[in-house]
PDB file of N, CA and C in Angstrom:
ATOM      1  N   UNK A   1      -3.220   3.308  -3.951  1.00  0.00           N
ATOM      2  CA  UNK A   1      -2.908   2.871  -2.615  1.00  0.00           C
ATOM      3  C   UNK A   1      -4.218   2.864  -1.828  1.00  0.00           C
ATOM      4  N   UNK A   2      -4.779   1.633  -1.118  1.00  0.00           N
ATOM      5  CA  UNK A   2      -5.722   1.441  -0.268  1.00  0.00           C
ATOM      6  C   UNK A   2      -5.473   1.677   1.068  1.00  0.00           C
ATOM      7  N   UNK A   3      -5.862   2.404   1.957  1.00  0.00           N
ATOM      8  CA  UNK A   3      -6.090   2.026   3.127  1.00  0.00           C
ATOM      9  C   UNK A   3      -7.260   0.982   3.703  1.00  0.00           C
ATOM     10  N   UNK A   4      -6.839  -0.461   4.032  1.00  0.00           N
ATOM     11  CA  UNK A   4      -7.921  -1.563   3.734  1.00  0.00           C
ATOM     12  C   UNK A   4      -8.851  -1.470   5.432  1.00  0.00           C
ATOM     13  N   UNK A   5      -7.745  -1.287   6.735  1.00  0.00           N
ATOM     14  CA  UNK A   5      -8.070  -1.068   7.671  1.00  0.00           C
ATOM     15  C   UNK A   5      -6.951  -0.923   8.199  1.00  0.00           C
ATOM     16  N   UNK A   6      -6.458  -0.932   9.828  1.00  0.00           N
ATOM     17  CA  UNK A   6      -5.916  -0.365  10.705  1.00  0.00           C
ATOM     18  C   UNK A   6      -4.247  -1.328  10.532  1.00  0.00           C
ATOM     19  N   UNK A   7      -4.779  -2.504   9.527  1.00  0.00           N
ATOM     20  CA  UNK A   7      -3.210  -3.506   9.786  1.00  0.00           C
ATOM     21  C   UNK A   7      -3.318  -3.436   8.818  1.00  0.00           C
ATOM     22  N   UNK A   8      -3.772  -3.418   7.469  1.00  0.00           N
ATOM     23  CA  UNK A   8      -2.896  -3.678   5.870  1.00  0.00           C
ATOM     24  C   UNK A   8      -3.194  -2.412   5.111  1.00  0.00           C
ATOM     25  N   UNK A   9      -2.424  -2.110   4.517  1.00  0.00           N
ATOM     26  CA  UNK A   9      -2.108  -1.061   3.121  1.00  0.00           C
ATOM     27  C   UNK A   9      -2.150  -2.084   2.026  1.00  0.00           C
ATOM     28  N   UNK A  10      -2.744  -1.582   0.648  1.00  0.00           N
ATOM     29  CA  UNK A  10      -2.446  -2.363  -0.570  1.00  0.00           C
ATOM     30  C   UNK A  10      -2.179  -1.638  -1.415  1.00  0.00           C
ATOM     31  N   UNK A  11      -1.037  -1.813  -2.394  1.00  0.00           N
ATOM     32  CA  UNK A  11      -0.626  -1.398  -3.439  1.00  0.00           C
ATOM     33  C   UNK A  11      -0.877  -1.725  -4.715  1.00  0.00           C
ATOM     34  N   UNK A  12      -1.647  -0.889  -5.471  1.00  0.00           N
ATOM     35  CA  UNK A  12      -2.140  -1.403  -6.753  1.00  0.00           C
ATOM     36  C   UNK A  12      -2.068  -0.424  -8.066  1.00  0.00           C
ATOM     37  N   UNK A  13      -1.287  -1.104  -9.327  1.00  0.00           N
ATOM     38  CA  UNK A  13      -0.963  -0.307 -10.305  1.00  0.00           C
ATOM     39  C   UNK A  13      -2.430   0.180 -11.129  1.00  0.00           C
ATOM     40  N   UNK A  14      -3.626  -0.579 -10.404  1.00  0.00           N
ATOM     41  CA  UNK A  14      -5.268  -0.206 -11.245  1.00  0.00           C
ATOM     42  C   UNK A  14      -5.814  -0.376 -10.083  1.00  0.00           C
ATOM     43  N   UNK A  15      -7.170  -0.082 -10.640  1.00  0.00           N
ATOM     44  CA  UNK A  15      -8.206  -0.063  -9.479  1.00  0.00           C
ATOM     45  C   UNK A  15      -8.405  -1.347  -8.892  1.00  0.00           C
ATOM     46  N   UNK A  16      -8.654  -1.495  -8.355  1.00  0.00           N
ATOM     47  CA  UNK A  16      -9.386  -3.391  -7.716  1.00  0.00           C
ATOM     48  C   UNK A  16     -10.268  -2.948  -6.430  1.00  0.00           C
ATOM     49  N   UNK A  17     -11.932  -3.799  -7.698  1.00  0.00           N
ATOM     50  CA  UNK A  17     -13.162  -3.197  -7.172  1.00  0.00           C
ATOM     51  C   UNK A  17     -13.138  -3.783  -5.906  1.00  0.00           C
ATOM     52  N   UNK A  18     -12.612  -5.078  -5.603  1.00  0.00           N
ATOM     53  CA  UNK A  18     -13.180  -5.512  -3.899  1.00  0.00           C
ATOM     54  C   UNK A  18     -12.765  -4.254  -3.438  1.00  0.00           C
ATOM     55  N   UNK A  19     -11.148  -3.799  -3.300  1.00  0.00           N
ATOM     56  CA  UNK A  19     -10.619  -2.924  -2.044  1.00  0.00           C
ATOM     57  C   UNK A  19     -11.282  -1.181  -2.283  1.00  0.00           C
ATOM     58  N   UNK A  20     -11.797  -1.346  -3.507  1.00  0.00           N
ATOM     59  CA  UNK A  20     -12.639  -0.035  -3.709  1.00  0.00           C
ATOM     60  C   UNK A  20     -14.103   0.247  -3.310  1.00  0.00           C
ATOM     61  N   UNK A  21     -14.565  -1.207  -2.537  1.00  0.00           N
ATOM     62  CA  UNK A  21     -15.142  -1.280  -1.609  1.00  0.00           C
ATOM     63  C   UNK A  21     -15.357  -1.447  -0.079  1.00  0.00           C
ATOM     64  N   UNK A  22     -14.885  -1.514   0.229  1.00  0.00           N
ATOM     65  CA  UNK A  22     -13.913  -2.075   1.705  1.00  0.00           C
ATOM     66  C   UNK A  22     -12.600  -0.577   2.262  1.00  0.00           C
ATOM     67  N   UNK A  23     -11.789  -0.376   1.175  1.00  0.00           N
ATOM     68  CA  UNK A  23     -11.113   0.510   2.281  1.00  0.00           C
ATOM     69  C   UNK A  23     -11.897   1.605   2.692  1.00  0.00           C
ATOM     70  N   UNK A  24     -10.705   2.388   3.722  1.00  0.00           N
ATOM     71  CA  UNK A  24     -10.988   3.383   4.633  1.00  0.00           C
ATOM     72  C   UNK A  24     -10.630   4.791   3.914  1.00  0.00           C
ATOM     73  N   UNK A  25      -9.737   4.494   2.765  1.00  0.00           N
ATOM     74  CA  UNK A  25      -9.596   5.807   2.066  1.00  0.00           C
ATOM     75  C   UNK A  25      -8.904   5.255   0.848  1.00  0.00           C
ATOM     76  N   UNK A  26      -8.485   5.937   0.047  1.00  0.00           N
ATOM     77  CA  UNK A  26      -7.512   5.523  -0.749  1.00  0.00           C
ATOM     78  C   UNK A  26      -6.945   6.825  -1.240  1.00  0.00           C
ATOM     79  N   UNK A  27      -5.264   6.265  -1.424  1.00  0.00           N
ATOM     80  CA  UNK A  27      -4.530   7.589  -2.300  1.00  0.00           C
ATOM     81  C   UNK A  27      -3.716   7.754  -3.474  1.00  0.00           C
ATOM     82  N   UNK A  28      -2.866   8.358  -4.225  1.00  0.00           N
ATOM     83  CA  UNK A  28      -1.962   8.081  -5.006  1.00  0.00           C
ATOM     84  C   UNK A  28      -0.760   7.723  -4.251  1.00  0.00           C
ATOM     85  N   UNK A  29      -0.063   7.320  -5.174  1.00  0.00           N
ATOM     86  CA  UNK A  29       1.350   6.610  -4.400  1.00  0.00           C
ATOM     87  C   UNK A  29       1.904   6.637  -5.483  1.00  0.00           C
ATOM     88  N   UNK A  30       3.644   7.216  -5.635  1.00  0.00           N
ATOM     89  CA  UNK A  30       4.497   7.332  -6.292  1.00  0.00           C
ATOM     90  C   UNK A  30       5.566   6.023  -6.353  1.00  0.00           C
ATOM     91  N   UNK A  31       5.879   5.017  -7.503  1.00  0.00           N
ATOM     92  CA  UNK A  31       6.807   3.746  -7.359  1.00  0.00           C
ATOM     93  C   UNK A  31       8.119   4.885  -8.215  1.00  0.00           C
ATOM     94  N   UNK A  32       9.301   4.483  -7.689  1.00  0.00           N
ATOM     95  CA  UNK A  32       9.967   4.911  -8.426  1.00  0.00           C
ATOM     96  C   UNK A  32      11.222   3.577  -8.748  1.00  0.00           C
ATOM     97  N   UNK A  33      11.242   3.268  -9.308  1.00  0.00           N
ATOM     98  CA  UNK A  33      12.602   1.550  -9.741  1.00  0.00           C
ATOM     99  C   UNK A  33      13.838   2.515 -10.134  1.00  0.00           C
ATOM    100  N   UNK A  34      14.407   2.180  -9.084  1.00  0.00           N
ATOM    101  CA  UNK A  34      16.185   2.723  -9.010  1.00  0.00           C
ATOM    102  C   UNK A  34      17.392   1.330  -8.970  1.00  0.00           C
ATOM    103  N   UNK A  35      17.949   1.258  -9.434  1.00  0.00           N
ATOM    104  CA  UNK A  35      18.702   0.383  -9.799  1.00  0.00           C
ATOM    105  C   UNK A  35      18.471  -1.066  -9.405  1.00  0.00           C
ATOM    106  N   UNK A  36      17.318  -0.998 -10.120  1.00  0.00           N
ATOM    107  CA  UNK A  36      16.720  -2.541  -9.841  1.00  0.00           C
ATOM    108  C   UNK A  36      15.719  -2.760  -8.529  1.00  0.00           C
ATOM    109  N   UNK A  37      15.623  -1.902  -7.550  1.00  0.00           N
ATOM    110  CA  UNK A  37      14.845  -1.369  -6.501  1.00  0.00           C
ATOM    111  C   UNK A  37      13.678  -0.650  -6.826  1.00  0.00           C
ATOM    112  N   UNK A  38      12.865  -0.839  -6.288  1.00  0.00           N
ATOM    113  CA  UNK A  38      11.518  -0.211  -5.853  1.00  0.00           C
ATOM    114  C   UNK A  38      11.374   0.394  -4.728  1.00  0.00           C
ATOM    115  N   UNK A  39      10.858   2.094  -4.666  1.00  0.00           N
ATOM    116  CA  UNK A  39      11.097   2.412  -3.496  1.00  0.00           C
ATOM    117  C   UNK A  39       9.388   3.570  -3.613  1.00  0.00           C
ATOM    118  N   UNK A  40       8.953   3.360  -2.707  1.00  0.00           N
ATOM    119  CA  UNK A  40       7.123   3.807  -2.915  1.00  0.00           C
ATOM    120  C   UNK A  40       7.101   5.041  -2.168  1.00  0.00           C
ATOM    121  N   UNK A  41       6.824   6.175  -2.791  1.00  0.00           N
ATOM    122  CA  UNK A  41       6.417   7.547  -2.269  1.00  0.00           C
ATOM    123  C   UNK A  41       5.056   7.216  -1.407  1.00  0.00           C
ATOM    124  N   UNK A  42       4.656   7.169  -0.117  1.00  0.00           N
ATOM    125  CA  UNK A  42       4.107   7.786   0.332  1.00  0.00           C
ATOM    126  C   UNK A  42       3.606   8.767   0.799  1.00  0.00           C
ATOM    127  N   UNK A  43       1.949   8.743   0.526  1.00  0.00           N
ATOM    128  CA  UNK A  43       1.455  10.103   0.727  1.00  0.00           C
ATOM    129  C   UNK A  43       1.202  10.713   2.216  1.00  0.00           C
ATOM    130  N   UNK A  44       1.466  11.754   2.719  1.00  0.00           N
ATOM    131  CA  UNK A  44       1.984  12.455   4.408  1.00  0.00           C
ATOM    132  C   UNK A  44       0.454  11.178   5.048  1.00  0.00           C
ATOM    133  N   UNK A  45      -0.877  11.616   4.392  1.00  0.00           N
ATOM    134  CA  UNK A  45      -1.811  10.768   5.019  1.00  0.00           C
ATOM    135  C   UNK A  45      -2.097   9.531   5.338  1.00  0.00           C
ATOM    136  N   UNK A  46      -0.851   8.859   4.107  1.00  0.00           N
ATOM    137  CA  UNK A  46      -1.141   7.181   5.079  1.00  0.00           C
ATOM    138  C   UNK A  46       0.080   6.758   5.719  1.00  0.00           C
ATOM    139  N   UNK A  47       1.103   7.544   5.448  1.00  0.00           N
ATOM    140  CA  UNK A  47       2.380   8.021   6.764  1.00  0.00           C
ATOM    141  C   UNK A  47       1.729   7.970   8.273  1.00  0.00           C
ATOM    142  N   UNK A  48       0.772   9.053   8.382  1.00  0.00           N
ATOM    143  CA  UNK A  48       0.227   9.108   9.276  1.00  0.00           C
ATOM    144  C   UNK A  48      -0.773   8.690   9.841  1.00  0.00           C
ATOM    145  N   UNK A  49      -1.627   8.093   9.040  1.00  0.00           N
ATOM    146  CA  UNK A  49      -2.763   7.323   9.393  1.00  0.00           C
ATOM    147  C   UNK A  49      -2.383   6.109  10.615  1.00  0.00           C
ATOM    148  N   UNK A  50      -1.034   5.480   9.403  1.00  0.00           N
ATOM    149  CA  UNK A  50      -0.637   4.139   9.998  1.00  0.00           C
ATOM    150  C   UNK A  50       0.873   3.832  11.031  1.00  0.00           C
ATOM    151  N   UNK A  51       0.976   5.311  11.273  1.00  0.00           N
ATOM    152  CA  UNK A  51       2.187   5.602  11.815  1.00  0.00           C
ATOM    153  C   UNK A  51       3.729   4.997  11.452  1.00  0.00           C
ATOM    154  N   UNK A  52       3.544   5.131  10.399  1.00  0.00           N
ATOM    155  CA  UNK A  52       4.397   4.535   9.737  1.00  0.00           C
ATOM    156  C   UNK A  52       6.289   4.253  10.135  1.00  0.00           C
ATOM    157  N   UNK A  53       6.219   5.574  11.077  1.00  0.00           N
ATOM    158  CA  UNK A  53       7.251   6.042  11.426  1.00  0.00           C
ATOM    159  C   UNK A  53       7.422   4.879  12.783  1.00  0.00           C
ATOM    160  N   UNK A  54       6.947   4.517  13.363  1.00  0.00           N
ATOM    161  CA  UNK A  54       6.913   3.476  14.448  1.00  0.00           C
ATOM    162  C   UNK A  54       6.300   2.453  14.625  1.00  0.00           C
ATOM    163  N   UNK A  55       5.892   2.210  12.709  1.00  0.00           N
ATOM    164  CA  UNK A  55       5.498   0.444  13.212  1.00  0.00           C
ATOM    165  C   UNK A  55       6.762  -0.635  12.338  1.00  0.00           C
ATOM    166  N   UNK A  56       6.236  -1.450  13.324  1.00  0.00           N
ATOM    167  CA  UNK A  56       7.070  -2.699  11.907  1.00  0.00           C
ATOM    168  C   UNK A  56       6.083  -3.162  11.152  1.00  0.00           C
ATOM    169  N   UNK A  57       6.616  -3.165  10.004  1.00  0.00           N
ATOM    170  CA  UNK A  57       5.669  -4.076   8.902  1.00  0.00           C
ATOM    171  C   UNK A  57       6.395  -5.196   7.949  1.00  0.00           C
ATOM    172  N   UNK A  58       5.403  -5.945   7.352  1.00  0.00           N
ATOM    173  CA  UNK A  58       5.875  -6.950   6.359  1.00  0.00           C
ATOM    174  C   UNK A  58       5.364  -6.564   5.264  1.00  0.00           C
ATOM    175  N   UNK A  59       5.733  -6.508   3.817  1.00  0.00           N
ATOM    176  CA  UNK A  59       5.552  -6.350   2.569  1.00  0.00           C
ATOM    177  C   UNK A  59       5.488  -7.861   1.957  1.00  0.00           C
ATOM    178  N   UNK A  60       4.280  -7.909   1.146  1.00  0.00           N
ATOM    179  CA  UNK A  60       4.204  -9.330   0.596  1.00  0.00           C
ATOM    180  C   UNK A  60       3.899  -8.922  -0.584  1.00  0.00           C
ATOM    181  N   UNK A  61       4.190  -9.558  -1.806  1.00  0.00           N
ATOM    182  CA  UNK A  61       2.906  -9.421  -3.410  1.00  0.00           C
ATOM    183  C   UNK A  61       2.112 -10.484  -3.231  1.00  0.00           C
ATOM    184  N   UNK A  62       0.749 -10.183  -3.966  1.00  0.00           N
ATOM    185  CA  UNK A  62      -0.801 -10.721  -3.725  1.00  0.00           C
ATOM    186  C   UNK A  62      -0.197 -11.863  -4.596  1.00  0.00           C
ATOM    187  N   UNK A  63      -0.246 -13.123  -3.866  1.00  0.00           N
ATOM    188  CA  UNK A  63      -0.439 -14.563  -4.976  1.00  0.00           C
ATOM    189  C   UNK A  63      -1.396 -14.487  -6.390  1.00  0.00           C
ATOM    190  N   UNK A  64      -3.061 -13.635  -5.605  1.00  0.00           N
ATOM    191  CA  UNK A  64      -3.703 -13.598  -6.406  1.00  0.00           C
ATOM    192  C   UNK A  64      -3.677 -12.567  -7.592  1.00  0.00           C
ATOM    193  N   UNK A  65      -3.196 -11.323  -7.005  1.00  0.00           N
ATOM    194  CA  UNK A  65      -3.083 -10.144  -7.858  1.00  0.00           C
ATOM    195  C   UNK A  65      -1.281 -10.290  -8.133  1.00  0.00           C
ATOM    196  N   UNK A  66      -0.621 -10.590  -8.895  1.00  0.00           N
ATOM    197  CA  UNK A  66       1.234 -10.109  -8.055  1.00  0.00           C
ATOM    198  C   UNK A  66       1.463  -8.944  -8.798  1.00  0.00           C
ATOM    199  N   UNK A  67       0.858  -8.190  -9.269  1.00  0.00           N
ATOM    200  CA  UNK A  67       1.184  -6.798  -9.514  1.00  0.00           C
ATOM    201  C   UNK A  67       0.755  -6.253  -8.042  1.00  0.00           C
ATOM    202  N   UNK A  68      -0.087  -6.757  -7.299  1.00  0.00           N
ATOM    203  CA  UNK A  68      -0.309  -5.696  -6.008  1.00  0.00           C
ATOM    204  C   UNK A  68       0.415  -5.937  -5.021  1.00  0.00           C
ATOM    205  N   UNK A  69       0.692  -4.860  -4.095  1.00  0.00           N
ATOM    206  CA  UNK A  69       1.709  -5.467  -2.882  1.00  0.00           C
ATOM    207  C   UNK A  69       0.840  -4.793  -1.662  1.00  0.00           C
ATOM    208  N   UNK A  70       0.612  -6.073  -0.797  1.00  0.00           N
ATOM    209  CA  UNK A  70       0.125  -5.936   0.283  1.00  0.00           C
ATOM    210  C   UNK A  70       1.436  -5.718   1.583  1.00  0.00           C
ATOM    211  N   UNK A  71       0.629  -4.784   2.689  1.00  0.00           N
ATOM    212  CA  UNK A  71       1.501  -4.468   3.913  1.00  0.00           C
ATOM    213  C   UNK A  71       0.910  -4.527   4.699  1.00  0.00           C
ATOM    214  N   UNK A  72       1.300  -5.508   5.938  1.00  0.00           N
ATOM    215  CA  UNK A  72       0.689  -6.065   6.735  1.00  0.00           C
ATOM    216  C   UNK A  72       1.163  -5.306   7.911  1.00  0.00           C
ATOM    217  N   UNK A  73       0.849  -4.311   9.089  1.00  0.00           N
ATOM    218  CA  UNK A  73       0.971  -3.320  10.016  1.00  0.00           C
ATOM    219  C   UNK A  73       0.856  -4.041  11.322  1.00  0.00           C
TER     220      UNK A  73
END
C-alpha cells in the first residue's frame, strides 16, 4: 500500500518502482476475498493519515497495472 500524496492511495500485490519513488510512506495491507468480495485491512496509519473515516473516495483498478487499485481521496 502507497501513500502517493494527500488524494490517492495505491494498492499493489508487488512493489512498483515509480510509486516506490514518489510516495509519502508506504505500508502492508491485508486483502481478504469473502464470498466473492474483496475487503482491504487497513493499516491505523493510512486510516489516519487520510482520514479515512470522513472522506469520500472512489476506488478504480490501474488500466495500466489491473492488479493495482488506485483511491482517489
Amino acid at each position: 500500500m502507497y501513500a502517493l500524496d494527500v488524494g490517492h492511495l495505491a494498492l499493489a500485490p508487488e512493489r512498483v518502482p515509480e510509486y516506490e519513488k514518489i510516495a509519502l510512506f508506504k505500508e502492508r495491507a491485508r486483502a481478504i476475498l469473502q464470498n466473492g468480495n474483496f475487503a482491504v485491512e487497513v493499516p491505523a496509519r493510512v486510516y489516519e493519515f487520510y482520514h479515512l473515516d470522513e472522506s469520500d473516495y472512489t476506488v478504480m483498478a490501474s488500466e495500466k497495472k489491473p492488479k493495482t487499485i488506485e483511491v482517489v481521496l
